[in-house]
N, C-alpha and C. Protein backbone atom coordinates (compact mmCIF):
# COMPACT_ATOMS: atom_id res chain seq x y z
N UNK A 1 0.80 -1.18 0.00
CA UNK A 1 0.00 0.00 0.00
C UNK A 1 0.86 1.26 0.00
N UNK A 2 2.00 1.13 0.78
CA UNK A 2 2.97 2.32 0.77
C UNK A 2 3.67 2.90 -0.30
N UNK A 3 3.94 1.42 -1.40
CA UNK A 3 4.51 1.86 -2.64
C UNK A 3 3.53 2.22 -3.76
N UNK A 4 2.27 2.11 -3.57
CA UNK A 4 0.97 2.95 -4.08
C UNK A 4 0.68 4.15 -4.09
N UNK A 5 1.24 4.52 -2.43
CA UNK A 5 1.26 6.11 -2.28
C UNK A 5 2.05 7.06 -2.51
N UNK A 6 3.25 5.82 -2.43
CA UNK A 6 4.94 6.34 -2.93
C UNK A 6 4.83 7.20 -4.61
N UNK A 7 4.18 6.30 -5.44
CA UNK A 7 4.05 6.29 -6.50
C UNK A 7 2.75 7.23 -7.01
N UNK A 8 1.85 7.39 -6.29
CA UNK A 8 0.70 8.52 -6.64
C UNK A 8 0.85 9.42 -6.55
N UNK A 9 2.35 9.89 -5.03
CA UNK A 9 2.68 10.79 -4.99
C UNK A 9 3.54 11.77 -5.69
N UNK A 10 4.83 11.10 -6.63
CA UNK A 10 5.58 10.97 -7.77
C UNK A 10 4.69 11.82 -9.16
N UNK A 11 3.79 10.63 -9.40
CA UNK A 11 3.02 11.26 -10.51
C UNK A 11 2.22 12.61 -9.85
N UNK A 12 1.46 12.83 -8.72
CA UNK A 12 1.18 14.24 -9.26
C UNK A 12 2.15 15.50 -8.86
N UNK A 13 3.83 15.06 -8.25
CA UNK A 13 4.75 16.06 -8.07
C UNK A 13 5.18 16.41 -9.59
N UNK A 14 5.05 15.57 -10.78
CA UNK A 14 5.67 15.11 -12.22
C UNK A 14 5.06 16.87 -12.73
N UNK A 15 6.16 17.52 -13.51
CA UNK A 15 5.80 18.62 -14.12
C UNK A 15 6.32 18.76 -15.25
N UNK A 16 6.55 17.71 -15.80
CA UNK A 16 7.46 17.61 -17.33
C UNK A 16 6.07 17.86 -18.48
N UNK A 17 5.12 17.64 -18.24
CA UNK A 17 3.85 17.94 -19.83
C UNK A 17 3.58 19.05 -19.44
N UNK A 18 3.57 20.11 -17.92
CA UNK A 18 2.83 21.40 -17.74
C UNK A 18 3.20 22.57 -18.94
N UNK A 19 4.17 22.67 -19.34
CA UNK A 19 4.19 23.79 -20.36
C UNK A 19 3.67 23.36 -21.76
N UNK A 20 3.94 22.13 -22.27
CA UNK A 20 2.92 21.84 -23.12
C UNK A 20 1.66 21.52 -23.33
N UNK A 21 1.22 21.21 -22.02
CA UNK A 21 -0.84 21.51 -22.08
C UNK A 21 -0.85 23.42 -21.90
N UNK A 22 -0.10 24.00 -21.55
CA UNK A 22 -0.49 25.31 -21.23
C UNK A 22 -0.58 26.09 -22.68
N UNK A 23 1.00 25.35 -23.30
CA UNK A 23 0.97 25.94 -24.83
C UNK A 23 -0.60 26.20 -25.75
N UNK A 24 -0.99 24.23 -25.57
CA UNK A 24 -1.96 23.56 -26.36
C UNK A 24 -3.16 24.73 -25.48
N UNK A 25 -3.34 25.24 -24.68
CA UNK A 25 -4.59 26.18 -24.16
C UNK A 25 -4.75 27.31 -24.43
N UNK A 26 -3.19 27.67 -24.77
CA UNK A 26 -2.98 29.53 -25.01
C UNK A 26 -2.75 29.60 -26.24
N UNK A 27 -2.48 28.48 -26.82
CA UNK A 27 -2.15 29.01 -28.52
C UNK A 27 -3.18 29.74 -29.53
N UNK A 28 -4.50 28.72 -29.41
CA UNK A 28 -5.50 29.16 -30.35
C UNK A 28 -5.66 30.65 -30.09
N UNK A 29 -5.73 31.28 -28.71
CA UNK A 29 -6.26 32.54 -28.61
C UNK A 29 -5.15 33.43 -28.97
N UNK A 30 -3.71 33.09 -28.83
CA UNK A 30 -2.53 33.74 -29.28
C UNK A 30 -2.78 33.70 -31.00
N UNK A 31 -3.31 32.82 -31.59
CA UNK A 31 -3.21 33.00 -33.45
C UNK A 31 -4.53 33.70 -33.45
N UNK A 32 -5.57 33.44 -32.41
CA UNK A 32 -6.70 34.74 -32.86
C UNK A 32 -6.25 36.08 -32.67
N UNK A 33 -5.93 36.36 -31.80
CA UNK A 33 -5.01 37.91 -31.52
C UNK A 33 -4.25 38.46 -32.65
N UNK A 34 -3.46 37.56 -32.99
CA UNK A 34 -2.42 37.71 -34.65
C UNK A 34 -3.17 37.75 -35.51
N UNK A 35 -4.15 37.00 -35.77
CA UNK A 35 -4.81 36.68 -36.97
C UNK A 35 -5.72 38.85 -36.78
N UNK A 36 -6.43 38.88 -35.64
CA UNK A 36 -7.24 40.04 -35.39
C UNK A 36 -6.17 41.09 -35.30
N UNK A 37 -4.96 40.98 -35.32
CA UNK A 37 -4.25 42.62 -35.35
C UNK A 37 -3.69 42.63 -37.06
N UNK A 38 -3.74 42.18 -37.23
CA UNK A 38 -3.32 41.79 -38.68
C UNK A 38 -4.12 42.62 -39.64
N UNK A 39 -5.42 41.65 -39.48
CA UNK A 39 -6.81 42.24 -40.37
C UNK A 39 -7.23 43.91 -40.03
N UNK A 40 -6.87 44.31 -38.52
CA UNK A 40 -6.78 45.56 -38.48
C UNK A 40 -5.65 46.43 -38.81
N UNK A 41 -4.97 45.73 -38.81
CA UNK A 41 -3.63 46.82 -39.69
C UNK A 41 -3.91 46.74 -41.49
N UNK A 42 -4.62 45.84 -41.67
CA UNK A 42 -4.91 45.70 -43.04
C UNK A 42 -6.09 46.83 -43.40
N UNK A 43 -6.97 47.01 -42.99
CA UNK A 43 -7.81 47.67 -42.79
C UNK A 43 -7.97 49.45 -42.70
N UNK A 44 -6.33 49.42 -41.84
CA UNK A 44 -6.12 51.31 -41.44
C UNK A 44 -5.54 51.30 -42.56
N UNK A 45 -4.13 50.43 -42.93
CA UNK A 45 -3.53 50.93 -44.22
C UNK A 45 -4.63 51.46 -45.80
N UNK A 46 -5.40 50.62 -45.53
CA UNK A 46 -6.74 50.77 -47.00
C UNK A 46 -7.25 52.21 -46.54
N UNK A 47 -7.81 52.53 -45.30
CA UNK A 47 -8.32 53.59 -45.15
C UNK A 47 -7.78 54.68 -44.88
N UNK A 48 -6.20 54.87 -44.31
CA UNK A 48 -4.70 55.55 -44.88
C UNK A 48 -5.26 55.56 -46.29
N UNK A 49 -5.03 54.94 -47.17
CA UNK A 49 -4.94 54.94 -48.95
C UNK A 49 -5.64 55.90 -49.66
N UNK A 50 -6.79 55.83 -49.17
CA UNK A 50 -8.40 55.89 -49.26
C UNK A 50 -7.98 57.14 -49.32
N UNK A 51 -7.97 57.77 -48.01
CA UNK A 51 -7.82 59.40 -47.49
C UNK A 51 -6.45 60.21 -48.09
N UNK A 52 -5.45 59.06 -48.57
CA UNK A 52 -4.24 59.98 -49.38
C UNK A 52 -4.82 59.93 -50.62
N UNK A 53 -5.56 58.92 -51.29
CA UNK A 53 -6.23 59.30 -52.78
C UNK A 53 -6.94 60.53 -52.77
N UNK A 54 -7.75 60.58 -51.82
CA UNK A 54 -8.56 62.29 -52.18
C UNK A 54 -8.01 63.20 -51.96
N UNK A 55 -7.07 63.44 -50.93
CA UNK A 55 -6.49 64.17 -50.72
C UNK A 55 -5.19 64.30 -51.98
N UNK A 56 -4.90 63.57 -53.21
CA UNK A 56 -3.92 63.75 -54.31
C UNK A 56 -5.45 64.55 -55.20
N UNK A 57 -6.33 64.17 -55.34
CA UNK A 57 -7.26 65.27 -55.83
C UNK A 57 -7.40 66.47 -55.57
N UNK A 58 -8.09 66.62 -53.86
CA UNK A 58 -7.46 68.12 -53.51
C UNK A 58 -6.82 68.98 -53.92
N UNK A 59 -5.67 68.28 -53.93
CA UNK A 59 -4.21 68.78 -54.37
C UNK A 59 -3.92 69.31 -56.21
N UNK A 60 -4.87 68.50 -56.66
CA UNK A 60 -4.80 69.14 -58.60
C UNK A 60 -5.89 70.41 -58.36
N UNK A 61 -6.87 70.02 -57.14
CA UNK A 61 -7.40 71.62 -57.67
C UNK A 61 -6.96 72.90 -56.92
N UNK A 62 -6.32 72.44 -55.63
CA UNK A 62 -5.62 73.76 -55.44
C UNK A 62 -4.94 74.23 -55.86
N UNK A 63 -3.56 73.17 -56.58
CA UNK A 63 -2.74 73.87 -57.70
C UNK A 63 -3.47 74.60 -58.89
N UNK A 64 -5.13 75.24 -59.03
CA UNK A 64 -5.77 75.25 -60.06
C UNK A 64 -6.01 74.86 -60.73
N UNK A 65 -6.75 73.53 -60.61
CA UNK A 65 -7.21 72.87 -61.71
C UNK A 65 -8.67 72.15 -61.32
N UNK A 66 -9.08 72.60 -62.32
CA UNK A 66 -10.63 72.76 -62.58
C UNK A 66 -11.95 71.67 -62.61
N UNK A 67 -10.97 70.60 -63.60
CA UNK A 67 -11.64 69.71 -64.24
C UNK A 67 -11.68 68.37 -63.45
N UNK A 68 -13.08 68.35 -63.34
CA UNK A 68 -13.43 67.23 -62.46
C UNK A 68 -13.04 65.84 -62.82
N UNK A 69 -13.25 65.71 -64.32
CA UNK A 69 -12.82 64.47 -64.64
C UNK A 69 -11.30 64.07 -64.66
N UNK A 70 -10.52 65.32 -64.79
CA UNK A 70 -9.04 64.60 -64.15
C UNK A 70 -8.96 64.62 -63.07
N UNK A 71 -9.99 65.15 -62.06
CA UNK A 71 -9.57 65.18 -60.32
C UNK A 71 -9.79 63.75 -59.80
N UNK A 72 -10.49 63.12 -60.82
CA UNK A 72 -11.45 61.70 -60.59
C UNK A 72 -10.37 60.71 -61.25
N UNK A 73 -9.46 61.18 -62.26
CA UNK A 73 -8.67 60.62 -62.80
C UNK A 73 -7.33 60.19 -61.60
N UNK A 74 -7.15 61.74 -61.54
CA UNK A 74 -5.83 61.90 -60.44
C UNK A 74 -6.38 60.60 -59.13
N UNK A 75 -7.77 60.50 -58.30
CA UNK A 75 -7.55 59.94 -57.06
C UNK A 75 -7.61 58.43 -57.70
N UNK A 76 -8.64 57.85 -58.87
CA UNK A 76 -8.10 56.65 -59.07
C UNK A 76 -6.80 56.01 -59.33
N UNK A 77 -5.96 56.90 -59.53
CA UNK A 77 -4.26 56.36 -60.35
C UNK A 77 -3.70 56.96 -58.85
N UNK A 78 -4.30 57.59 -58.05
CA UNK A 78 -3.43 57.23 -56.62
C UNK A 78 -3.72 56.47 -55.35
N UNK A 79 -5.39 55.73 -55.85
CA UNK A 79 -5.50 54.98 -54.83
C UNK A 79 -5.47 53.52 -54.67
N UNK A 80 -3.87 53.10 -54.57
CA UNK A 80 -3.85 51.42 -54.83
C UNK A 80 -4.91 50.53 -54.12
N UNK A 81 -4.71 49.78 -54.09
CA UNK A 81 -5.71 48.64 -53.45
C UNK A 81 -7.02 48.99 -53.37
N UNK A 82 -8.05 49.59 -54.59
CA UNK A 82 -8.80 49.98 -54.55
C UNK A 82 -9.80 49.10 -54.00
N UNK A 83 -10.90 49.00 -53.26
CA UNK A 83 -11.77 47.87 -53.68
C UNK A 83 -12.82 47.77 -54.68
N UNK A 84 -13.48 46.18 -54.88
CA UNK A 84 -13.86 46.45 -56.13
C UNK A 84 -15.41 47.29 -56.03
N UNK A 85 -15.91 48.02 -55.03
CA UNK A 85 -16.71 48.72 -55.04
C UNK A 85 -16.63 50.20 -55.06
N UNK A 86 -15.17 50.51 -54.85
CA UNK A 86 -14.66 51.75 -54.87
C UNK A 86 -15.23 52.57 -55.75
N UNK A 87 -15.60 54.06 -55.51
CA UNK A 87 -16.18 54.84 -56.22
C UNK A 87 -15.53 56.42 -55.92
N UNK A 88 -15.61 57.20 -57.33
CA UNK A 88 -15.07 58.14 -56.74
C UNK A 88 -15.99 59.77 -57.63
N UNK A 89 -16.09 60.47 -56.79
CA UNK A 89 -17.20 61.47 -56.92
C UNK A 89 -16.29 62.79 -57.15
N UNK A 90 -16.40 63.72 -57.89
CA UNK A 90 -15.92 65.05 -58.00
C UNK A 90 -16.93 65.85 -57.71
N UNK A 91 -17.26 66.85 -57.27
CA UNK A 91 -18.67 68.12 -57.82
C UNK A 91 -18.06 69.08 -57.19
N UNK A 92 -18.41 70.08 -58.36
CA UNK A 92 -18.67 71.59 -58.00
C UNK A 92 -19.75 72.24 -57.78
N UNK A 93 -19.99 73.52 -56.65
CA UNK A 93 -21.12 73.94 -56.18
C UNK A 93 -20.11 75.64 -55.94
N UNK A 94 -20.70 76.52 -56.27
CA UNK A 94 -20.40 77.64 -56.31
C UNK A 94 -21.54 78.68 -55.69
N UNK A 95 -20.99 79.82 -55.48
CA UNK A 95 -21.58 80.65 -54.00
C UNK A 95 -21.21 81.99 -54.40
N UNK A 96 -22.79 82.58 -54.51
CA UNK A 96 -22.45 83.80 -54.74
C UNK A 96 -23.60 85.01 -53.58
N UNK A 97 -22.33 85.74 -52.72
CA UNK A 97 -22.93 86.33 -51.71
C UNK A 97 -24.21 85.24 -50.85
N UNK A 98 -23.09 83.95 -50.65
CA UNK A 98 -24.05 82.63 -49.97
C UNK A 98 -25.07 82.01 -50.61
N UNK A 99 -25.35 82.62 -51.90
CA UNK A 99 -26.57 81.56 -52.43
C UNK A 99 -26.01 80.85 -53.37
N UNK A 100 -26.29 79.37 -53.49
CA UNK A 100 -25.85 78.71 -54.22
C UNK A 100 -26.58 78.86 -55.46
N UNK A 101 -25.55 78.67 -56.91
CA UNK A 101 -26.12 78.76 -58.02
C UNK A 101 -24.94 78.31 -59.14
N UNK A 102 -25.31 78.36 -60.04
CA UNK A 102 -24.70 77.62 -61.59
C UNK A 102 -23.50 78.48 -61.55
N UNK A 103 -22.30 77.62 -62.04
CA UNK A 103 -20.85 78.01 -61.86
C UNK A 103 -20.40 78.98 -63.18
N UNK A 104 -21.35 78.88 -63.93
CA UNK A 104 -21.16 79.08 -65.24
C UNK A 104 -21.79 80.30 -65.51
N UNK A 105 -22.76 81.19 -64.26
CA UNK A 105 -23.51 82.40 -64.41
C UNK A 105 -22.52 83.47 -63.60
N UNK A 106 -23.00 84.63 -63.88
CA UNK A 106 -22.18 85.64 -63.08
C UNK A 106 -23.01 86.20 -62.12
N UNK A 107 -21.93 87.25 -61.24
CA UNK A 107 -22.39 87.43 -59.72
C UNK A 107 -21.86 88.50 -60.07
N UNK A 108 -22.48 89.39 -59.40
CA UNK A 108 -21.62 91.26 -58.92
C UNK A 108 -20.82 90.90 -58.03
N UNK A 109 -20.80 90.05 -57.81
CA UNK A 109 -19.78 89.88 -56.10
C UNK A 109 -18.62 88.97 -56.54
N UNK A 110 -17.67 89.26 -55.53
CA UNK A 110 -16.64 87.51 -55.73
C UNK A 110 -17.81 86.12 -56.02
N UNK A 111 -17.41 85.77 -57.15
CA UNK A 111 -18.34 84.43 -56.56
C UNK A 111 -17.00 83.48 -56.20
N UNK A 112 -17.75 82.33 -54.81
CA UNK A 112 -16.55 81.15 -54.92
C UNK A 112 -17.19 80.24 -55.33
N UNK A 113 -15.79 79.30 -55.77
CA UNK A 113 -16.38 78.21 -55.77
C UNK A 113 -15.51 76.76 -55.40
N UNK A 114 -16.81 75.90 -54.86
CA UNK A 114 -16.19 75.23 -53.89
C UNK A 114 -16.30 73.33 -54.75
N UNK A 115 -14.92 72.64 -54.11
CA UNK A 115 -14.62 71.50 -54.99
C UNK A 115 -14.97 70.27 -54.41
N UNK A 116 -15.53 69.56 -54.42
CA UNK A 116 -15.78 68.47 -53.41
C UNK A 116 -15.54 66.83 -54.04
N UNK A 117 -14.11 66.41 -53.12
CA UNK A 117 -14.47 64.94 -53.69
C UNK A 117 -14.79 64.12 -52.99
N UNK A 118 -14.94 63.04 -53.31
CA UNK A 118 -15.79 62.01 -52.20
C UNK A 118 -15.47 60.27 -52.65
N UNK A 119 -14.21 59.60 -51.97
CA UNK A 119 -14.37 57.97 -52.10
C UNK A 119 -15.50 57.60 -51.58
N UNK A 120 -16.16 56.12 -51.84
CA UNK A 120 -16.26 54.90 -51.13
C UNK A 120 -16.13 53.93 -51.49
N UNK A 121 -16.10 52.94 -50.14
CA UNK A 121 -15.93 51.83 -50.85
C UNK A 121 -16.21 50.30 -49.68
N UNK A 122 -15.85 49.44 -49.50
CA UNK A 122 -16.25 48.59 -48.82
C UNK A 122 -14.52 48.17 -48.18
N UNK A 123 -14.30 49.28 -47.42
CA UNK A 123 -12.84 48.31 -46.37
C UNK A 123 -12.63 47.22 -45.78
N UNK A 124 -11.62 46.25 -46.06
CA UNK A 124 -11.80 45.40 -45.46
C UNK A 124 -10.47 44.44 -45.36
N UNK A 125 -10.10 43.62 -44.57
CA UNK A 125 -9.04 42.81 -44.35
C UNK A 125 -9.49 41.18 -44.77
N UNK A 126 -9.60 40.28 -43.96
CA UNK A 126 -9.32 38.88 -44.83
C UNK A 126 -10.81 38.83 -43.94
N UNK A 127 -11.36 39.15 -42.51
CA UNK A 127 -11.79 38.14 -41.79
C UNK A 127 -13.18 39.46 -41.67
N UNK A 128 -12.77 41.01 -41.32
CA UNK A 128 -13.79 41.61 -41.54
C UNK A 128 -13.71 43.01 -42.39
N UNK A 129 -14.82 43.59 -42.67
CA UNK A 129 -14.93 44.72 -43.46
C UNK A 129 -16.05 45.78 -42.87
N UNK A 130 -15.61 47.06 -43.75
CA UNK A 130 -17.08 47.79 -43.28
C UNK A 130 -16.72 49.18 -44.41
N UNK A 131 -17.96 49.34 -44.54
CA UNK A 131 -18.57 50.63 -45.65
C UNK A 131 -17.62 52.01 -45.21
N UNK A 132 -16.50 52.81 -45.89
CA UNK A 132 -16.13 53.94 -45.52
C UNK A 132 -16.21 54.84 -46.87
N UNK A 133 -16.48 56.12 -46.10
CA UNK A 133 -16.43 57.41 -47.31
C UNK A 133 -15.46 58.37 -46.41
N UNK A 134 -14.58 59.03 -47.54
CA UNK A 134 -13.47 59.70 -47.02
C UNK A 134 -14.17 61.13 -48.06
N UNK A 135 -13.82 62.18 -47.54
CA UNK A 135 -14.29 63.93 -48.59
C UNK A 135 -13.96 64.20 -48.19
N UNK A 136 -13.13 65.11 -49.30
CA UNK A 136 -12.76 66.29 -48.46
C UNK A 136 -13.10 67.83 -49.69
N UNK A 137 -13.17 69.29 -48.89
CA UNK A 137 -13.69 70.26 -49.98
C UNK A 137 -12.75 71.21 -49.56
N UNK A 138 -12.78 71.97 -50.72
CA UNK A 138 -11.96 72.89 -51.12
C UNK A 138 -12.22 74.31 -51.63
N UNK A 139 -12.17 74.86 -51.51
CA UNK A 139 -13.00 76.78 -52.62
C UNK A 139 -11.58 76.87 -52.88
N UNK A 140 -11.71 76.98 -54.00
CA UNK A 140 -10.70 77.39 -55.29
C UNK A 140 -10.91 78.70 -55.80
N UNK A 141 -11.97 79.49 -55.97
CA UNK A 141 -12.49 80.73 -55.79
C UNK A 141 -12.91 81.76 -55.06
């Protein structure tokens, strides 16, 4: 009976498997953590992208330039990893003594006028996504 107890006692002093059941318990949630910082760094970089594409639009019409369809030109050829829902919006809206009206009529006053572009698109990494719009506006006049 003594070498029963001798021996029961042995096995539960035994600590040679403890770091590998601990591994086998902590791992899965250690590759979810990796796997979840990952998809969010995937995610800011796209929406980083997103916000430097409009903002390379911005940028053609403050240097003066007018035309919407190259401002639309300029943010697609600067926004890599587009997604495939990506969309990209130019408009002008012009202001004369605060009332809005046609860019193309005249005003006794300064008229301005103001440039507006606008992404969206569907952001997203491997595991999740979500709907973002980035604009930004400008008066060029």
């Amino acid at each position: 009976m003594r070498a029963l107890l001798n021996r029961f006692t042995r096995w539960t002093r035994d600590t040679s498997g403890t770091s590998a059941i601990e591994f086998g318990l902590i791992s899965p949630i250690l590759i979810l953590l990796c796997l979840g910082l990952y998809d969010l760094n995937d995610m800011s970089f796209r929406t980083s992208n997103m916000q430097t594409a409009v903002r390379a639009g911005i940028q053609y019409a403050m240097n003066g330039g007018e035309d919407l369809d190259a401002a639309k030109t300029i943010v697609n050829g600067a926004w890599s990893k587009k997604p495939s829902d990506g969309n990209v919006t130019a408009t002008a809206a012009c202001k004369c003594a605060g009332n809005t009206q046609a860019c193309n009529s005249t005003c006794g006053t300064t008229m301005n006028k103001w440039i507006t572009i606008t992404a969206t698109g569907t952001i997203g990494g491997n595991y999740t996504s979500r709907f973002q719009t980035k604009s930004e506006t400008i008066r060029i006049k």
